[in-house]
N, C-alpha and C. Protein backbone atom coordinates (compact mmCIF):
# COMPACT_ATOMS: atom_id res chain seq x y z
N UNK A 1 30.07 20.09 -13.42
CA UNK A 1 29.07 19.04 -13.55
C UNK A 1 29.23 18.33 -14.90
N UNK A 2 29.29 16.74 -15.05
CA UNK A 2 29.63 16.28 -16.18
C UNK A 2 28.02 16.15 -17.06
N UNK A 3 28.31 16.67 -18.04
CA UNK A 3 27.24 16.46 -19.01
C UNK A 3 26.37 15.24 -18.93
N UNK A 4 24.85 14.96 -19.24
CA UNK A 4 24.48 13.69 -19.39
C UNK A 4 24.76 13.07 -20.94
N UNK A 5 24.72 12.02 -21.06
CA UNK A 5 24.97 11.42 -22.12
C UNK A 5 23.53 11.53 -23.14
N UNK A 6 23.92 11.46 -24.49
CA UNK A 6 22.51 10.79 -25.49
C UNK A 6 21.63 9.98 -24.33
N UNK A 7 22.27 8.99 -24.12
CA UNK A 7 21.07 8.01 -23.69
C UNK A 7 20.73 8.33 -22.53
N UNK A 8 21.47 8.82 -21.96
CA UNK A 8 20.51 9.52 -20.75
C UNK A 8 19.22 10.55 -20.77
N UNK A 9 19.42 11.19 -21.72
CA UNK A 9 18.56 12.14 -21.84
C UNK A 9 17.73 11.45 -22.76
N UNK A 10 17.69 10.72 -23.41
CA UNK A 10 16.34 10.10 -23.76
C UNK A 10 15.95 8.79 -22.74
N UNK A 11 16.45 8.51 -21.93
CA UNK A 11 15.94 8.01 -21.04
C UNK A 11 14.94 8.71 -20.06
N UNK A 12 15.70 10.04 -19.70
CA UNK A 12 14.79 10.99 -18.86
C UNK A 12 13.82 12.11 -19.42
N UNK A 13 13.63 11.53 -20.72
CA UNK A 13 12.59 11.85 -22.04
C UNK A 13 11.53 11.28 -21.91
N UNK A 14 11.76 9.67 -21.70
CA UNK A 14 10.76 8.58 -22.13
C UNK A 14 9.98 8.54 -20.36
N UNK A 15 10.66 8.58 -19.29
CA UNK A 15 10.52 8.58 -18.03
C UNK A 15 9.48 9.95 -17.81
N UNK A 16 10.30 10.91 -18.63
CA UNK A 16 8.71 12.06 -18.56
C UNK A 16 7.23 11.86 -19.28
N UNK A 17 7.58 11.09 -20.25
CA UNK A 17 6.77 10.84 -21.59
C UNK A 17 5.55 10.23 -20.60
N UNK A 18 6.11 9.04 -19.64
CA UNK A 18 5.39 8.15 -19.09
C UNK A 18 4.59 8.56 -17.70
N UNK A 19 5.20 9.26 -17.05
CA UNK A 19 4.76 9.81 -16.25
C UNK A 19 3.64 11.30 -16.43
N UNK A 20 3.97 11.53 -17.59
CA UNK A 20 2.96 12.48 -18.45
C UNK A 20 1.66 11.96 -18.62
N UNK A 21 1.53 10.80 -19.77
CA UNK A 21 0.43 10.08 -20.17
C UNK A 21 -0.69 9.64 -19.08
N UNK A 22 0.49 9.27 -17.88
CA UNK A 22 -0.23 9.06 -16.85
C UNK A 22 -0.74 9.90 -16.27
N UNK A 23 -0.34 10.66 -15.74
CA UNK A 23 -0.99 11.91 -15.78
C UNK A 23 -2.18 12.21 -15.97
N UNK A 24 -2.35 12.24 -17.68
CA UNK A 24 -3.53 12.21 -18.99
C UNK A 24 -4.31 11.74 -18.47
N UNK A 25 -4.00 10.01 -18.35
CA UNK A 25 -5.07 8.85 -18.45
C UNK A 25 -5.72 9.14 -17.41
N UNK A 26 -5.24 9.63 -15.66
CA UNK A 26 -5.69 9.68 -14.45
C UNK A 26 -6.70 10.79 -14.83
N UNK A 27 -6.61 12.00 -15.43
CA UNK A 27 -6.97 13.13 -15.46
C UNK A 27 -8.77 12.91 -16.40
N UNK A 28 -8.46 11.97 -17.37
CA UNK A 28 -9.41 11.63 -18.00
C UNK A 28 -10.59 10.17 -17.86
N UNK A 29 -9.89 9.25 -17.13
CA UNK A 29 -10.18 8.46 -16.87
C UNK A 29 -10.68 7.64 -15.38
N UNK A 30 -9.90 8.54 -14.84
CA UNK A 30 -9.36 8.21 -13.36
C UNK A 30 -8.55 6.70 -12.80
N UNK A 31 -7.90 7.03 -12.22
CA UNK A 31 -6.99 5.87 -11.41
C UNK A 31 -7.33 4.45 -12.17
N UNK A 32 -8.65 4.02 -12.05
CA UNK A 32 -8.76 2.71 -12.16
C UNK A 32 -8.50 2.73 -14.10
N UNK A 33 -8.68 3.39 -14.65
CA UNK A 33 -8.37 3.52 -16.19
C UNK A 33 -6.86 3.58 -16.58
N UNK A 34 -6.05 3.80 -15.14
CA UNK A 34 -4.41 3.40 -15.34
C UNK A 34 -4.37 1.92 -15.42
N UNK A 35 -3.11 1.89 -16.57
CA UNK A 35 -2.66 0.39 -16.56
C UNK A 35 -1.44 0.84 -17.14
N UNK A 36 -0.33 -0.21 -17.18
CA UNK A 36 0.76 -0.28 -17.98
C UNK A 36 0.78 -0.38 -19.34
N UNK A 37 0.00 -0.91 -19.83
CA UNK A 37 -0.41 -1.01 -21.31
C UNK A 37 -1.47 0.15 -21.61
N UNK A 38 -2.22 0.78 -21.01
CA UNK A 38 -2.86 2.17 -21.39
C UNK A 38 -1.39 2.92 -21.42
N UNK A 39 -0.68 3.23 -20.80
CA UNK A 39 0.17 4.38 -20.95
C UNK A 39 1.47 3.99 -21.62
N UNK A 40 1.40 2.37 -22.17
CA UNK A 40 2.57 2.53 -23.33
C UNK A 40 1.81 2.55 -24.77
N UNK A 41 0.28 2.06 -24.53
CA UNK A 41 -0.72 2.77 -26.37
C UNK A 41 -0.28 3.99 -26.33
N UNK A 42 -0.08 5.02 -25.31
CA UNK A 42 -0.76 6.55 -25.12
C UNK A 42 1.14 7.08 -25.65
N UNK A 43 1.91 6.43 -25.22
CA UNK A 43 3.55 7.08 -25.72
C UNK A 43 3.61 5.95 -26.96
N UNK A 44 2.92 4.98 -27.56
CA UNK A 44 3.63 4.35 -28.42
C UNK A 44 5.02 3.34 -28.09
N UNK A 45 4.64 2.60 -27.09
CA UNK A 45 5.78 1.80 -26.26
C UNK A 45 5.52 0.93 -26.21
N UNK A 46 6.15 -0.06 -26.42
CA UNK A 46 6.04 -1.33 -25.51
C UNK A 46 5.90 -1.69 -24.06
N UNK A 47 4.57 -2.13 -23.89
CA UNK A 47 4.46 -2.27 -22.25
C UNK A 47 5.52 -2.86 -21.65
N UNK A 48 6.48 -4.04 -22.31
CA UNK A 48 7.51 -4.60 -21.56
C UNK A 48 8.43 -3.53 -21.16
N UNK A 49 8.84 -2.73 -21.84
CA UNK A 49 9.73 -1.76 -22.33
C UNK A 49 9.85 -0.67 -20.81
N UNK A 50 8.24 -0.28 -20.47
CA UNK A 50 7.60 0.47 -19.47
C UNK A 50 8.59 0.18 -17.99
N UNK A 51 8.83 -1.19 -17.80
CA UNK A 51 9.33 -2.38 -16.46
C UNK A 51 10.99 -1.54 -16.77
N UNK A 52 11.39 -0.85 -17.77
CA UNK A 52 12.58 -0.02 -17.20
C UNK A 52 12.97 0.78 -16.52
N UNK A 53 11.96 1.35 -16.55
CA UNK A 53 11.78 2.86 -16.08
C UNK A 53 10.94 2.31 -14.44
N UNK A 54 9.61 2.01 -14.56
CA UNK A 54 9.00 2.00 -13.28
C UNK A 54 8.79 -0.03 -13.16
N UNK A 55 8.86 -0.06 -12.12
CA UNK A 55 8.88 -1.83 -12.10
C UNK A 55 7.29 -2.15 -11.80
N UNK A 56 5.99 -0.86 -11.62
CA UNK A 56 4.72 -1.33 -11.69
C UNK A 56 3.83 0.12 -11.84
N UNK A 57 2.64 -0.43 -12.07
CA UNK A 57 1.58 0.67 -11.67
C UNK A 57 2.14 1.46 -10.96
N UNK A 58 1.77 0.87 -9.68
CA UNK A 58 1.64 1.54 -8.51
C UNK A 58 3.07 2.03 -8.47
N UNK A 59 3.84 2.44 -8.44
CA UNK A 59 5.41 2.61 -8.69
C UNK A 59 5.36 4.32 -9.53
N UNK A 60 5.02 4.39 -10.66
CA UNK A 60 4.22 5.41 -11.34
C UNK A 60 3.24 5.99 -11.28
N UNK A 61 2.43 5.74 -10.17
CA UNK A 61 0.98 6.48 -9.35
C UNK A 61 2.32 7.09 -8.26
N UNK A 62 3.11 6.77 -7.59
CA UNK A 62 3.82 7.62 -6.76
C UNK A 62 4.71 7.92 -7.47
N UNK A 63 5.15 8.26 -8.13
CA UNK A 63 6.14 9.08 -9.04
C UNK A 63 5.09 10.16 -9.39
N UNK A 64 4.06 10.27 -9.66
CA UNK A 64 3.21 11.21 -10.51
C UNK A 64 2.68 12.19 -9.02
N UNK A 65 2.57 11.61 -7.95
CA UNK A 65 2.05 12.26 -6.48
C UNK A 65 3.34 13.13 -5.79
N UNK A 66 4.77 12.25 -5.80
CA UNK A 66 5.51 13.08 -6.28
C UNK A 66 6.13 14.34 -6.41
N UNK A 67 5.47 14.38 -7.34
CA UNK A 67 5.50 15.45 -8.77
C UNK A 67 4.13 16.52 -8.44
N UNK A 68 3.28 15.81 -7.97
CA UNK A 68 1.94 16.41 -7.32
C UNK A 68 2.50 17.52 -6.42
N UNK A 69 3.21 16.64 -5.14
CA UNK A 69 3.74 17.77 -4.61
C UNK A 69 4.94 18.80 -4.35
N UNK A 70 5.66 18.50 -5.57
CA UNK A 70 6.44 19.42 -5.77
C UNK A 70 6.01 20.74 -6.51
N UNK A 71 4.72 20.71 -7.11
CA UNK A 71 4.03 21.34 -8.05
C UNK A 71 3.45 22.46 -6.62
N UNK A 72 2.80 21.43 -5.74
CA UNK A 72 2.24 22.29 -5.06
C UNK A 72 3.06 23.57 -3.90
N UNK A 73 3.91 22.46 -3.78
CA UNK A 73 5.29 23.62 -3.16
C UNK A 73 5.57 24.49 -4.21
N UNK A 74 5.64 24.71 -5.33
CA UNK A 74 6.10 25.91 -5.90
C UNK A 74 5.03 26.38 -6.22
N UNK A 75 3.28 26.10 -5.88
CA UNK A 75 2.45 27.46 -6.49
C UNK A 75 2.71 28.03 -4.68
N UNK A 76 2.79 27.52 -3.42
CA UNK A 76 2.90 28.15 -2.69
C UNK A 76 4.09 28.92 -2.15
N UNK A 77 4.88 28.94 -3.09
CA UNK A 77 6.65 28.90 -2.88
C UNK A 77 6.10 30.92 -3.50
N UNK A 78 4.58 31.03 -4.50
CA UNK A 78 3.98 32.39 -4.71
C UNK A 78 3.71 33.23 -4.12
N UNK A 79 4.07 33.11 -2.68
CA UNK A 79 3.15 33.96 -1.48
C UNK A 79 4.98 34.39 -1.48
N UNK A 80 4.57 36.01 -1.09
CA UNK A 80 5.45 37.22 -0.59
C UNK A 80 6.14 36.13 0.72
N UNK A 81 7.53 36.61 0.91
CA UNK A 81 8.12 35.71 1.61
C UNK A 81 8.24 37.07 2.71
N UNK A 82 7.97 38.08 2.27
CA UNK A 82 8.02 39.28 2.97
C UNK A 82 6.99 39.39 3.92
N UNK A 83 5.74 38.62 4.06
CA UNK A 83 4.83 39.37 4.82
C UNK A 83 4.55 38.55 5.94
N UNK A 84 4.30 39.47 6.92
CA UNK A 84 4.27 38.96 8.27
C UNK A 84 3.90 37.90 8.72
N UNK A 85 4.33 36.47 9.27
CA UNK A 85 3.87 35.41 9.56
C UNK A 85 2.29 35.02 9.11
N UNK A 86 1.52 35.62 10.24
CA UNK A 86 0.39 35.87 10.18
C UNK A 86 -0.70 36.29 8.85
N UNK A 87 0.38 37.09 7.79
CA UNK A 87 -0.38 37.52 6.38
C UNK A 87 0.30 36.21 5.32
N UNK A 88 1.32 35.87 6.03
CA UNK A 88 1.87 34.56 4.97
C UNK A 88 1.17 33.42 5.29
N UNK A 89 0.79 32.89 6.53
CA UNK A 89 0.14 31.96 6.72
C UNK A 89 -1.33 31.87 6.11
N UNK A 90 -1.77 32.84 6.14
CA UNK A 90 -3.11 33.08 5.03
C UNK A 90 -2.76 33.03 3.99
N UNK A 91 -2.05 33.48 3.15
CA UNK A 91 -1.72 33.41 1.78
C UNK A 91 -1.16 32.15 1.72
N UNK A 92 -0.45 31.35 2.12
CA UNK A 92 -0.13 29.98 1.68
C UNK A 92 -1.06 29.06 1.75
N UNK A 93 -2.27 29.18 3.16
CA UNK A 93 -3.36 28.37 2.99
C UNK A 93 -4.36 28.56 2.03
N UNK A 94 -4.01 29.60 1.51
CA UNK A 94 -5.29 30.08 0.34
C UNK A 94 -4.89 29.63 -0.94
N UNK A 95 -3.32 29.67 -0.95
CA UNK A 95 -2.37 28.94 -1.65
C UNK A 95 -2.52 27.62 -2.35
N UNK A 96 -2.84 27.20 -1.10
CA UNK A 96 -2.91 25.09 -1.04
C UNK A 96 -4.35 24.47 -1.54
N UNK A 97 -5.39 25.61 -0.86
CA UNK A 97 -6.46 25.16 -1.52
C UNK A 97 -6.64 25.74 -2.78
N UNK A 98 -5.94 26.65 -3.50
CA UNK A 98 -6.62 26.87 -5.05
C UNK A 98 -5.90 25.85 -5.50
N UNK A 99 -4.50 25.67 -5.55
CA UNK A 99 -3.83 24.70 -6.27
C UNK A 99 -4.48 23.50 -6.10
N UNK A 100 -5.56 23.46 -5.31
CA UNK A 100 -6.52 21.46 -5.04
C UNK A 100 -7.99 22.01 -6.03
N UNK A 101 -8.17 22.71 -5.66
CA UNK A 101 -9.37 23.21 -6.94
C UNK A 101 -8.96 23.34 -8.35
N UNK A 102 -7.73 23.54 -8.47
CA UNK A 102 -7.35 23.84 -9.62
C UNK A 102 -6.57 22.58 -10.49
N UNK A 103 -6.09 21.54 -9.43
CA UNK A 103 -5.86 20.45 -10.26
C UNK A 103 -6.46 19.30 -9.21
N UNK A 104 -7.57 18.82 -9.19
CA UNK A 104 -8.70 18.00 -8.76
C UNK A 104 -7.89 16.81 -8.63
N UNK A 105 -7.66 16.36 -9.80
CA UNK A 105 -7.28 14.94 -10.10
C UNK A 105 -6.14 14.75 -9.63
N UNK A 106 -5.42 15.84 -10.12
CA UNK A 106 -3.48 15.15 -9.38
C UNK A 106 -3.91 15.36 -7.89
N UNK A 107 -4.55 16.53 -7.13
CA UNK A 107 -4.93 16.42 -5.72
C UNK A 107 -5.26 15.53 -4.49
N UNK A 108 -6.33 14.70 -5.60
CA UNK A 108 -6.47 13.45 -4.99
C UNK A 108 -6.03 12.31 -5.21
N UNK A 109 -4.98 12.10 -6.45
CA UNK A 109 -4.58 11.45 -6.38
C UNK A 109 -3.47 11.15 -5.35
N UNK A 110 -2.76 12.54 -4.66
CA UNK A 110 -1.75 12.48 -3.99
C UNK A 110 -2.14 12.59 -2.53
N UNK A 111 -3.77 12.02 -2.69
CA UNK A 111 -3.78 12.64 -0.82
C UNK A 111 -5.26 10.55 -0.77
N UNK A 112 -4.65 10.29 -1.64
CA UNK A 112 -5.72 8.90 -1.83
C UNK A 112 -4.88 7.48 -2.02
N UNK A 113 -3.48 8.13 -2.40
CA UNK A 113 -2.69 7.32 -2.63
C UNK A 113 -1.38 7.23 -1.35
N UNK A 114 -1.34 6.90 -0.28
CA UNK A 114 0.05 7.23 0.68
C UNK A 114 0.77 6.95 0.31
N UNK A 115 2.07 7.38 0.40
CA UNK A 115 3.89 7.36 -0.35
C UNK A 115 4.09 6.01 0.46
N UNK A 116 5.32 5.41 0.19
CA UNK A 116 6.03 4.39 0.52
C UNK A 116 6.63 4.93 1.58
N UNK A 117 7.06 3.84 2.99
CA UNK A 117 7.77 4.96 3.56
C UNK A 117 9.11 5.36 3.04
N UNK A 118 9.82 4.93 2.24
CA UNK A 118 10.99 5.60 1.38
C UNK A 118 10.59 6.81 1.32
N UNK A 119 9.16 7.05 0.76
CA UNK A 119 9.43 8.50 0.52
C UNK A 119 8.69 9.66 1.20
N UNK A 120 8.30 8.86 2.62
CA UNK A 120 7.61 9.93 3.78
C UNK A 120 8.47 10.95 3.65
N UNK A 121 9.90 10.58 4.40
CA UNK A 121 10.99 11.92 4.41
C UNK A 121 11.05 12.76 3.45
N UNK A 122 10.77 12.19 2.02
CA UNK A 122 10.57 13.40 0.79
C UNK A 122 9.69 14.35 1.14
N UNK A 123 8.52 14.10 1.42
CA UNK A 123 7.50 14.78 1.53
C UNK A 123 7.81 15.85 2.93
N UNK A 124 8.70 15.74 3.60
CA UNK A 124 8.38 16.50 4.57
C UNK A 124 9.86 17.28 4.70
N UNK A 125 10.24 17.28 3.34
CA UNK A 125 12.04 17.74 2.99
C UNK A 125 11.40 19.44 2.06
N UNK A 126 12.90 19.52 1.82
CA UNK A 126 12.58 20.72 0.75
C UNK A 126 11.85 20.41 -0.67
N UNK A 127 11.22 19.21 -0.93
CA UNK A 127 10.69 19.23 -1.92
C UNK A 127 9.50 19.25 -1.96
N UNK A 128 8.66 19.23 -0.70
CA UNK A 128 7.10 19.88 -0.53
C UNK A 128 7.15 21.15 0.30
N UNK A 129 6.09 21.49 0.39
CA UNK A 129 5.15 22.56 0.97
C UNK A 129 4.93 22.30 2.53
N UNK A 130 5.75 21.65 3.18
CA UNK A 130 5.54 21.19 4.60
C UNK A 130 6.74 22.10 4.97
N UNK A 131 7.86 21.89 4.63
CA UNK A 131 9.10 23.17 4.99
C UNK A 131 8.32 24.67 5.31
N UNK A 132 7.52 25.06 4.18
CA UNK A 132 7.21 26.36 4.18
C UNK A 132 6.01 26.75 5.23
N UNK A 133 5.42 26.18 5.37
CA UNK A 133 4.50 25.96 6.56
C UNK A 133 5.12 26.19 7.89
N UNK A 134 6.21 25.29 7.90
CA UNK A 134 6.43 24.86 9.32
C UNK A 134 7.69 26.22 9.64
N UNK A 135 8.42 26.90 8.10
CA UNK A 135 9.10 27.80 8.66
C UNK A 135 8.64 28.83 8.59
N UNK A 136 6.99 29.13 8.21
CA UNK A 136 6.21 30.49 8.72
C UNK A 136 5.46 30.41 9.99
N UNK A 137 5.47 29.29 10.81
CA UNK A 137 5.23 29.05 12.17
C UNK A 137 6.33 29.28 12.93
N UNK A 138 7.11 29.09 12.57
CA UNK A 138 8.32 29.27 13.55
C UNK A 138 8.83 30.27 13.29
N UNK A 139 8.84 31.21 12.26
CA UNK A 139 9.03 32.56 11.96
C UNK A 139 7.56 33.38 13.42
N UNK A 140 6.67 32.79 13.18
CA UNK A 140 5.70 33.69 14.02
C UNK A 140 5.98 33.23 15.41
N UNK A 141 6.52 31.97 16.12
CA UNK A 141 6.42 31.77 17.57
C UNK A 141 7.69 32.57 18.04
N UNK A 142 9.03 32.76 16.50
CA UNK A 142 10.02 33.60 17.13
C UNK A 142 9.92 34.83 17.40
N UNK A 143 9.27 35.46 16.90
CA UNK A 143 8.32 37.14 16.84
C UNK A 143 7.84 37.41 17.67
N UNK A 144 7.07 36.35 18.61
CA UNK A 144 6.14 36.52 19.48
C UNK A 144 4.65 36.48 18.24
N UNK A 145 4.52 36.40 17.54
CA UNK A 145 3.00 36.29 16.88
C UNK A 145 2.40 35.51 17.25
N UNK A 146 2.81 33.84 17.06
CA UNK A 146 1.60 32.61 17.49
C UNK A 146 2.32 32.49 18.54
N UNK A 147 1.62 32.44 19.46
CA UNK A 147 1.71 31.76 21.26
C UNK A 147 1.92 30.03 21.21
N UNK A 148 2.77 29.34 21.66
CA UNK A 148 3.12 27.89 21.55
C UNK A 148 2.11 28.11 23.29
N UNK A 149 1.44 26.88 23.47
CA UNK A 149 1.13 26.46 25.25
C UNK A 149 1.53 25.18 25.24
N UNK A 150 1.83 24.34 26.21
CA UNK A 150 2.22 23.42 26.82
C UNK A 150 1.10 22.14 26.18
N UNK A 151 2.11 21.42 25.55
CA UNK A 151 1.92 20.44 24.19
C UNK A 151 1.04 20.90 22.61
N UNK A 152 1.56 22.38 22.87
CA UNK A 152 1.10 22.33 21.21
C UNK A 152 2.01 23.83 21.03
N UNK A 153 3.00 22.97 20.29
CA UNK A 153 4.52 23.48 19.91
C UNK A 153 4.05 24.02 18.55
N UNK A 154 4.75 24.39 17.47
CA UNK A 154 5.07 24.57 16.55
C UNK A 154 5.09 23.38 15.85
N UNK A 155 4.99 22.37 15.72
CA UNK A 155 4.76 21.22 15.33
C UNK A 155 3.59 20.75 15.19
N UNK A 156 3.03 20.61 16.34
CA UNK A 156 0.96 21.21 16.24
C UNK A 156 0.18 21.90 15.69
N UNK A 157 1.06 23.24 15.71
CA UNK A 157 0.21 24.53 14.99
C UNK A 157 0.64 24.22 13.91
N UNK A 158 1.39 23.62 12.98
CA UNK A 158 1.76 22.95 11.73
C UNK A 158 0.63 22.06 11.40
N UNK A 159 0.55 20.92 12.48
CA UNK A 159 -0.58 20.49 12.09
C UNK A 159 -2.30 20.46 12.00
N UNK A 160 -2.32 21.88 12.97
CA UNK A 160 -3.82 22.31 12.96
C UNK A 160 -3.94 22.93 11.33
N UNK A 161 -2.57 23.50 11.02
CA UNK A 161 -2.89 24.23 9.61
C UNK A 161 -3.05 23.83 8.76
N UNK A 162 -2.29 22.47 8.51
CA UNK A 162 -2.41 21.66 7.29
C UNK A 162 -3.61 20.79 7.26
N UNK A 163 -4.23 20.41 8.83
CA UNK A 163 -5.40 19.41 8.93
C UNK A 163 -6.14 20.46 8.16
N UNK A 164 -6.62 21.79 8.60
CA UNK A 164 -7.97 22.64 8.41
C UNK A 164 -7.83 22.96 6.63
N UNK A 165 -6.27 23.18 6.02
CA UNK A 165 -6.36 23.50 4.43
C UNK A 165 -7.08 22.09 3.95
N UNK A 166 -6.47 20.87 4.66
CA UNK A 166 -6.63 19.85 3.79
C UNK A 166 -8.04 19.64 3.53
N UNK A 167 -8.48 19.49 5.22
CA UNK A 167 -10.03 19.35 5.02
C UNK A 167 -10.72 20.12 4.34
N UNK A 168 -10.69 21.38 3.90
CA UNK A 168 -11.42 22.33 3.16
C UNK A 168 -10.86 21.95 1.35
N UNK A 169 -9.40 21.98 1.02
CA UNK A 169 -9.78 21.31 -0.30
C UNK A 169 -10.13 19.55 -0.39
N UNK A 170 -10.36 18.81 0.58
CA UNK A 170 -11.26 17.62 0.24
C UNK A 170 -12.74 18.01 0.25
N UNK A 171 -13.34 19.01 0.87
CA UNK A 171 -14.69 18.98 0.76
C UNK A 171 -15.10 19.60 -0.20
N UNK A 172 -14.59 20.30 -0.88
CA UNK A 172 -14.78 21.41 -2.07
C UNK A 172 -14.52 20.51 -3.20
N UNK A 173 -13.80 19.24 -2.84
CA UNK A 173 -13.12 18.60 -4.38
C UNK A 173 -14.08 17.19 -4.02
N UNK A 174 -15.16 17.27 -2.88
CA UNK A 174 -15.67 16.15 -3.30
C UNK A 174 -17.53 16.63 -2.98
N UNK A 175 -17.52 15.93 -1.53
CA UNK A 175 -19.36 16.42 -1.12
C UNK A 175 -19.74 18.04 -1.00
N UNK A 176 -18.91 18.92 -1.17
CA UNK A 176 -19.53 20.26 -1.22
C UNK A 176 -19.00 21.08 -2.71
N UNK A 177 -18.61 20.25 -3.72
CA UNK A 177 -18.11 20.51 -5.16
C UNK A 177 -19.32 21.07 -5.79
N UNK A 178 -20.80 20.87 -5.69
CA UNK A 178 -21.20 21.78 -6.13
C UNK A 178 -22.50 22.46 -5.22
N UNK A 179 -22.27 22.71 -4.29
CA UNK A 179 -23.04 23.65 -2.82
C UNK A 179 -22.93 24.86 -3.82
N UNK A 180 -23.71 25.41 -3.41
CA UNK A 180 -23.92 27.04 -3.60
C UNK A 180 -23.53 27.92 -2.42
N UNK A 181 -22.45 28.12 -2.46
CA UNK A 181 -21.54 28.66 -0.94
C UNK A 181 -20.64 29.87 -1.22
N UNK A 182 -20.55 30.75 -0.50
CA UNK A 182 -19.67 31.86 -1.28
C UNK A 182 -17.96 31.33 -0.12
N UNK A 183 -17.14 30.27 -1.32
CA UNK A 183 -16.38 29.24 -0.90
C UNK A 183 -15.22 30.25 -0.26
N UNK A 184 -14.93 31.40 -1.49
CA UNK A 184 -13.99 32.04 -1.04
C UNK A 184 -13.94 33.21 0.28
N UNK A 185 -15.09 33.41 0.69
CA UNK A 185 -15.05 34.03 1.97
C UNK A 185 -15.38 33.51 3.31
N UNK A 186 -15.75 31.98 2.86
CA UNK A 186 -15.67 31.21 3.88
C UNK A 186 -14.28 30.50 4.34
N UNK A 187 -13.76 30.27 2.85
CA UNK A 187 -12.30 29.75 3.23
C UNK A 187 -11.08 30.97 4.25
N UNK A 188 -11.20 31.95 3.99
CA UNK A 188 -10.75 32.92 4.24
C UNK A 188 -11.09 33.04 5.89
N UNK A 189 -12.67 32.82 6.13
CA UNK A 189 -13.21 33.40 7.51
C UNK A 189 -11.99 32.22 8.34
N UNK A 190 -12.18 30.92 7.85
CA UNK A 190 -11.59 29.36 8.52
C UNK A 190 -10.48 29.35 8.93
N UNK A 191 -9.49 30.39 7.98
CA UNK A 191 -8.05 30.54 7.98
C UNK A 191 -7.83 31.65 9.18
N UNK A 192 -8.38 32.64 9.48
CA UNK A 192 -8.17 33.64 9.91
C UNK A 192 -8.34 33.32 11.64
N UNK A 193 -9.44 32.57 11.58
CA UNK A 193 -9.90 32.03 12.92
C UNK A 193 -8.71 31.16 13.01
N UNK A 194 -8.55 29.78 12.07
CA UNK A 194 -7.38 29.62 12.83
C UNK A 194 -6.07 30.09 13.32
N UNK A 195 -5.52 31.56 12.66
CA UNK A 195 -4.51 32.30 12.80
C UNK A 195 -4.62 33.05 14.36
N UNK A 196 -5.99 33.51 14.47
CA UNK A 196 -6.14 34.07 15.76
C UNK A 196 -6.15 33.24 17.08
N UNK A 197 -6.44 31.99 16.38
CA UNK A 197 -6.30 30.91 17.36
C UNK A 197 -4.75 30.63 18.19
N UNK A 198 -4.15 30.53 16.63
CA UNK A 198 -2.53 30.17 17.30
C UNK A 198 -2.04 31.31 17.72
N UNK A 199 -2.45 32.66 17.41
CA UNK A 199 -2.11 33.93 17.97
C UNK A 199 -2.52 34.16 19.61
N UNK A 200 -3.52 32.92 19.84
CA UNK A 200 -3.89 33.19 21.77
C UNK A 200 -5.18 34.39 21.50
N UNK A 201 -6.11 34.55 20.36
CA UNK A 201 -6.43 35.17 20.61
C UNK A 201 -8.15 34.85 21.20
N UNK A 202 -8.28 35.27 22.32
CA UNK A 202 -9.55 34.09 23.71
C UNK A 202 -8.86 32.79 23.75
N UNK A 203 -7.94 32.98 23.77
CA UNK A 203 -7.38 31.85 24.80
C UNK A 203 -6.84 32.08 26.05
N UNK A 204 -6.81 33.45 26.44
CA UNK A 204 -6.24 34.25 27.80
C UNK A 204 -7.04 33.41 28.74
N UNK A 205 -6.21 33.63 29.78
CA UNK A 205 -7.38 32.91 31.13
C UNK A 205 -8.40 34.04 31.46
């Protein structure tokens, strides 16, 4: 592999610098407190300067979502790769929602903001948390664990799982943020039901 050059690496210095600040500003300010000129005060840049790296705002709101979910693929990349479909599929959904409780702001920024379609296919490549999902479902329909029925494949049960995590860290990160709810044994009851679900379990005739 050929080395990068000086200027490359302070190029992919200043490109972090910026995507950092932003970061900051979203985290402290929220979305509408981004501008191009807030986040070249915040690195000491010239806003013109900024149009090298990203050609707008919005350009650097998906670079930072991103980054959102590559973050989130590796806190769930934490779950035992060892344990049975069924105990991994709980642990990765329990996975997805601490990592949304735990960073609020990048969370919604990446589920408020939709990708370009350039970068749908990212999102559903090895650089999110959709791979790992979809190959602990198909780890369980090859086992015999989750039961596939006639139009709801492994592709479905992908998406019953990701609809039910998502919806539970949007309600926790917005209208039930401060309920008095014991969150973590409800999240848990939600997951389990849906596991027994895709497992066929009362779904027998």
């Amino acid at each position: 592999m050929v080395d990068s050059t000086p200027r490359e690496r302070r190029q992919a210095r200043t490109r972090e610098a910026i995507l950092t600040a932003a970061r900051q500003i979203v985290a402290q300010k929220g979305v509408a407190g981004l501008s191009m000129r807030a986040i070249a005060r915040r690195i000491d840049y010239s806003p013109a300067g900024l149009y090298e790296y990203f050609d707008s705002k919005e350009a650097i709101i998906e670079a930072v979502c991103l980054e959102g979910h590559w973050q989130l693929m590796q806190a769930m990349r934490q779950v035992d790769e060892n344990l049975p479909p069924a105990g991994r599929l709980l642990g990765l959904g329990l996975a997805y929602i601490a990592f949304a409780i735990h960073n609020p702001e990048a969370y919604l920024l990446m589920f408020t903001n939709p990708p370009s379609p350039a970068n749908v296919l990212a999102l559903m490549s090895e650089s999110s948390s959709y791979p790992l999902l979809l190959a602990t479902i198909e780890a369980g329909v090859a086992g015999g664990v989750f039961r596939p029925r006639p139009g709801y494949g492994v592709n479905e049960m992908a998406y019953s799982a990701w609809s039910l995590v998502h919806g539970i860290a949007m309600l926790r990160l917005t209208y039930l943020n401060d309920m008095p709810l014991d969150f973590s044994t409800s999240d848990r009851e939600a997951l389990q039901t849906l596991i027994g679900g895709l497992q066929g379990v009362g779904n027998d005739a």
